[in-house]
Protein backbone atom coordinates (compact mmCIF):
# COMPACT_ATOMS: atom_id res chain seq x y z
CA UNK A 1 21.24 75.51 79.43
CA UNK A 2 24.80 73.59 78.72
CA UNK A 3 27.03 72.74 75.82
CA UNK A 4 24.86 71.80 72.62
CA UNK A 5 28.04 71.30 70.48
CA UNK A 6 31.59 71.95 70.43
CA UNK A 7 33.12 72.84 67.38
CA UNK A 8 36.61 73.75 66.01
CA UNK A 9 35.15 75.81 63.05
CA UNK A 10 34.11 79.63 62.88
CA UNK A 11 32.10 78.74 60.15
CA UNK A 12 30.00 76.46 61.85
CA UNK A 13 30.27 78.45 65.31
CA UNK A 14 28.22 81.30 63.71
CA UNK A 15 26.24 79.80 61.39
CA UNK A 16 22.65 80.02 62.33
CA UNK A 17 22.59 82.33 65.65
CA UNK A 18 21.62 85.46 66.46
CA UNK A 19 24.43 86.23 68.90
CA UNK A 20 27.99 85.37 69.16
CA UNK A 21 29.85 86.08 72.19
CA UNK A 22 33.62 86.85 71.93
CA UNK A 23 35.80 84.95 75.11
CA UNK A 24 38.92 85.82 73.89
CA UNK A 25 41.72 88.20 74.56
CA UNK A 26 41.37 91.57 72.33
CA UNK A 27 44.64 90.81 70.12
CA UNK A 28 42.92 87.60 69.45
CA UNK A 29 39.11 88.92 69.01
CA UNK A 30 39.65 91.25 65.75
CA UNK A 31 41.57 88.85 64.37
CA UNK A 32 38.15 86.30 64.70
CA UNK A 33 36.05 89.06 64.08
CA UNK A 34 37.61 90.01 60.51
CA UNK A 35 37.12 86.45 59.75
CA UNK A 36 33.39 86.56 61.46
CA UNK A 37 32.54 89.36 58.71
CA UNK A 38 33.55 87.49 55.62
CA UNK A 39 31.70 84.32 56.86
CA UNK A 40 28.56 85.97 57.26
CA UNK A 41 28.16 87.99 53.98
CA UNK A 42 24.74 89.96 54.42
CA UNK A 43 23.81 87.50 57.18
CA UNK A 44 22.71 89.76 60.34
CA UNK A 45 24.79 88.83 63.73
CA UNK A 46 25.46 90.36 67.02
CA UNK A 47 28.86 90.11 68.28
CA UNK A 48 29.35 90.47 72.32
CA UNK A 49 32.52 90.09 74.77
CA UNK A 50 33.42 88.95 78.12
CA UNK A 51 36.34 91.34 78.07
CA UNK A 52 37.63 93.18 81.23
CA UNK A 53 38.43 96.73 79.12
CA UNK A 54 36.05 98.44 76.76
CA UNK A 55 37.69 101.29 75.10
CA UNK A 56 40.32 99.47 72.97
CA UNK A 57 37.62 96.59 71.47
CA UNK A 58 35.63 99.05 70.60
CA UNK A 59 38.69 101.14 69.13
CA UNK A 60 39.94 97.95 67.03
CA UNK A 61 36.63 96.18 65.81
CA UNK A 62 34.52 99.67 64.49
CA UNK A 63 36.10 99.75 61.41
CA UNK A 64 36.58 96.13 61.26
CA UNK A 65 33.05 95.81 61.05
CA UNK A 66 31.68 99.11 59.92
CA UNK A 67 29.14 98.86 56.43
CA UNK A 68 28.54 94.69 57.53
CA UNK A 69 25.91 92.63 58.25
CA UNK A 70 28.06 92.30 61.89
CA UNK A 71 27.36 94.37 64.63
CA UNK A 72 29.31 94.99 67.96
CA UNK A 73 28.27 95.50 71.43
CA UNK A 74 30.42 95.32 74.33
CA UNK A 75 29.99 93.21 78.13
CA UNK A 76 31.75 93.13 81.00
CA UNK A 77 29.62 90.38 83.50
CA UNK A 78 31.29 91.54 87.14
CA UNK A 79 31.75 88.07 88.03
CA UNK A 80 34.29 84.82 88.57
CA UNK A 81 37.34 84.18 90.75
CA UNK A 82 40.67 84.03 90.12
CA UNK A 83 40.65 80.72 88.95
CA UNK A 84 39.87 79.53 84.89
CA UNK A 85 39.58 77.31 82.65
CA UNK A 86 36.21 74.97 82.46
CA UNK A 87 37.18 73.45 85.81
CA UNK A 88 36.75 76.14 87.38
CA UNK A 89 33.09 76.71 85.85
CA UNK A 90 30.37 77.23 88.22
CA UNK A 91 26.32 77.03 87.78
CA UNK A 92 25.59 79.61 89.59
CA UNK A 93 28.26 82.07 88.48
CA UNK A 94 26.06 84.91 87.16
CA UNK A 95 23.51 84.98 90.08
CA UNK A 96 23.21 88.31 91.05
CA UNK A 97 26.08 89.54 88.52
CA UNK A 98 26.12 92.93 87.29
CA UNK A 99 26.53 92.22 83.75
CA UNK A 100 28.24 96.51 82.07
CA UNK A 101 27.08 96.75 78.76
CA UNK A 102 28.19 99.49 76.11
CA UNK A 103 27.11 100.62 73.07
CA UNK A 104 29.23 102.81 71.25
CA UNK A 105 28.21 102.54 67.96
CA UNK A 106 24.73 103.36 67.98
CA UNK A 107 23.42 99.75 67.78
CA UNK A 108 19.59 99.33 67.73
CA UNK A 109 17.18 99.26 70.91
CA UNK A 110 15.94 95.74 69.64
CA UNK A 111 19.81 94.60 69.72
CA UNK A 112 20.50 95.81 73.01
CA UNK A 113 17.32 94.35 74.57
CA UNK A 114 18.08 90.88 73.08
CA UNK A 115 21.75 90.68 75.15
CA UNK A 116 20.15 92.03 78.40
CA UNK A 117 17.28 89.20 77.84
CA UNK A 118 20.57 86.86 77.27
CA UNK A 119 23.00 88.09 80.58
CA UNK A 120 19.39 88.36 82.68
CA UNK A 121 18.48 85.02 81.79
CA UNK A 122 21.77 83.69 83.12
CA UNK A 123 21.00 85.59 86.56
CA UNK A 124 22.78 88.55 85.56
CA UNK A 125 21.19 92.82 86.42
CA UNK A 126 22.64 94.72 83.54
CA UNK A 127 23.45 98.45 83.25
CA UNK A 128 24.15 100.48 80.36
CA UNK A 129 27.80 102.66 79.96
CA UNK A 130 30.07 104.45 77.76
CA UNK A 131 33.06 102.32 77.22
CA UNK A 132 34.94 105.31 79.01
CA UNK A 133 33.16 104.71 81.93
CA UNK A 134 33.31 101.31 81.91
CA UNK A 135 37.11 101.48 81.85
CA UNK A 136 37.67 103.95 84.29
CA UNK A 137 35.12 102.16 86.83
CA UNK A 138 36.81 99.09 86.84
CA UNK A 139 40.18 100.15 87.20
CA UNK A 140 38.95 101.12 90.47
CA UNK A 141 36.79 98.27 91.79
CA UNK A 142 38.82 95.27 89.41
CA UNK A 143 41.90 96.10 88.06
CA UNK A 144 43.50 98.62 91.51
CA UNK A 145 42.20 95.68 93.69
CA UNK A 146 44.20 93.26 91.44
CA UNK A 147 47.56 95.60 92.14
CA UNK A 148 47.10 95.58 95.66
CA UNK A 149 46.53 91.91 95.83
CA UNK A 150 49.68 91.43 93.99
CA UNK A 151 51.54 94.05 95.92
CA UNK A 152 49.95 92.15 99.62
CA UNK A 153 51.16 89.39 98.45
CA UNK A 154 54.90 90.02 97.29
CA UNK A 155 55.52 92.12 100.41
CA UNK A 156 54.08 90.13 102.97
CA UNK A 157 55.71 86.81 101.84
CA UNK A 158 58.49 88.52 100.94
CA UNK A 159 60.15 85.69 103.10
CA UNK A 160 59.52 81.97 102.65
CA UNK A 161 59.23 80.97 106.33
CA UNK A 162 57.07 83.48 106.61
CA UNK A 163 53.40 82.22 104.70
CA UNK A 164 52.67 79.30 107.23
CA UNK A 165 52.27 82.56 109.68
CA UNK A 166 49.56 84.03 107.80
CA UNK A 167 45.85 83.36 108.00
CA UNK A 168 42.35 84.33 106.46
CA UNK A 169 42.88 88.31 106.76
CA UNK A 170 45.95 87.61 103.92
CA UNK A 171 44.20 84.60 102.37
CA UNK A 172 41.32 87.20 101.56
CA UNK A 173 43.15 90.54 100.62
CA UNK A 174 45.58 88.31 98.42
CA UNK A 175 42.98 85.86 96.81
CA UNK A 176 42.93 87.47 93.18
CA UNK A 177 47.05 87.55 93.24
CA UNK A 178 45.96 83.91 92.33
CA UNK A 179 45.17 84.81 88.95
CA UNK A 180 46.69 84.30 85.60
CA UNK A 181 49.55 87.07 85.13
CA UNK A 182 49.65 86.25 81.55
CA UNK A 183 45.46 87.54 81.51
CA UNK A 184 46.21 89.94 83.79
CA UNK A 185 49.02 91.50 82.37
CA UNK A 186 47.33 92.01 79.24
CA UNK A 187 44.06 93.20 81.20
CA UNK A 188 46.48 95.97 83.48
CA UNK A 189 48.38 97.35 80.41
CA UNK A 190 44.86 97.58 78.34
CA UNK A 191 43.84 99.87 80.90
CA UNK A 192 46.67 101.46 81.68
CA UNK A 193 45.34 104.73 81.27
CA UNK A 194 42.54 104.73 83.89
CA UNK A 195 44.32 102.49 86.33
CA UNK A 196 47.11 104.92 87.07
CA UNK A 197 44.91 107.33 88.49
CA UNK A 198 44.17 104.85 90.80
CA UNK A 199 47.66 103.62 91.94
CA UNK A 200 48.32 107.43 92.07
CA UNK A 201 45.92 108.09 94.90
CA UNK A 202 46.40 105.21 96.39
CA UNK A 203 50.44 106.19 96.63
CA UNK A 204 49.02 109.46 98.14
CA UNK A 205 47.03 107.64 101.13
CA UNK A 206 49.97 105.87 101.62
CA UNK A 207 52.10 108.66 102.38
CA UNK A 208 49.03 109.85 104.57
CA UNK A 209 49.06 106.29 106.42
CA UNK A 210 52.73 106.43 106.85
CA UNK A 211 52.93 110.34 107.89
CA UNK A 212 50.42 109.01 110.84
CA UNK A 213 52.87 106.18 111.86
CA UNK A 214 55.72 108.50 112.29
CA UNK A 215 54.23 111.20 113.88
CA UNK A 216 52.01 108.49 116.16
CA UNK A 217 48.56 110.28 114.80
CA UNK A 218 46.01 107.62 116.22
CA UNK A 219 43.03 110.45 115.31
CA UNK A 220 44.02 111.05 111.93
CA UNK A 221 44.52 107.06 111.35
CA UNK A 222 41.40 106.02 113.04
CA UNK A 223 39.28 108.55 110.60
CA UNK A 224 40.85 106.61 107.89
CA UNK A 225 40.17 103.16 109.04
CA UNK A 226 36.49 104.26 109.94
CA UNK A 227 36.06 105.71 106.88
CA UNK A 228 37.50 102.52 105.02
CA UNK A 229 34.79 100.80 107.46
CA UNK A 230 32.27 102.52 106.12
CA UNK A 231 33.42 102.37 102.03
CA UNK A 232 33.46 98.42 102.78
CA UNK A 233 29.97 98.40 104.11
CA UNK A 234 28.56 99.51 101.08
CA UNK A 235 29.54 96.17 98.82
């Protein structure tokens, strides 16, 4: 599997196939999709993302493609780094992948069967969720991590001189801070909703954290950290 063909033109992109799959941002996907729904006329195609959020493509291409030939399912494949662009492409990027699919629009067991085949055969396990779901999981394990990555990083190089001090425990905590803010910005404020709830909690265990500082708790702090322990051990 590779690049057959590169093309410039939608036209040509979908003509033929039996699945199209959507890597752009959402502002840019209805936009492609409106055009995707003209060009194929009666012509059956499934559409399919790559896109970190669920609830809002779903939201925006329904009535975009509602009484067409086009239909719409949704994926999130849980994988990458925070690096892009086709340099940054990688053979074995799916292996072992949990690919989130959802459905919301009632699309056909035979549709949904063909994308698993597709994200399997790429190395992928797939499992089936309501775009609500989907959103609110990964604020937890994608988009909070993201935060606290960012938040690592500004506050512990808060000073220059300070970075060449540092070594693999901030390399690792900080590695997605690496990503593209322009992606993720879109991808945080997409998800807004969801992703509070995190930050929220997180402020509270904070507070917790810092309450043991100041009153020199070392039971209360350890039951955290062992419980953190044991929360890491299960990924």
């Amino acid at each position: 599997m590779g690049v057959e063909r590169i093309t410039t033109d939608l036209a040509e992109a979908v003509a033929g196939v039996d699945l199209c799959i959507l890597a752009t941002p959402v502002g840019v996907m209805k936009h492609l999709v409106a055009q995707i729904v003209e060009i194929q006329g009666d012509t059956p195609l499934l559409l399919t993302d790559v896109g970190s959020v669920k609830r809002l493509p779903h939201a925006e291409l329904a009535p975009l493609i509602k009484g067409s030939a086009v239909q719409f399912i949704g994926s999130h494949p849980m994988a990458g780094s925070e690096k892009t662009g086709m340099e940054a492409a990688r053979v074995d990027l799916m292996d072992g992948a949990t690919c989130l699919v959802t459905n919301e629009d009632g699309v056909a067991e035979s549709q949904l069967e063909l994308l698993e085949g597709f994200w399997r055969s790429l190395g992928c396990k797939t499992r089936r969720m309501t775009a609500e779901d989907h959103d609110y999981a990964v604020a937890r394990v994608s988009h909070f991590p993201h935060i606290l990555a960012s938040v690592g990083a500004t506050v512990g190089l808060a000073y220059d001189d300070i970075a060449e001090l540092s070594g693999g425990g901030m390399r690792d905590t900080t590695r997605v801070a690496g990503g593209d803010p322009g992606l993720w910005t879109e991808i945080l404020m997409e998800n807004r909703d969801a992703l509070q709830r995190s930050m929220r909690e997180s402020i509270a265990d904070l507070v917790k954290l810092m309450d043991c500082l100041e009153k020199d708790d070392r039971e209360q702090m350890h039951a955290y950290l062992e419980e953190a322990k044991q929360k890491r051990g299960l990924i």
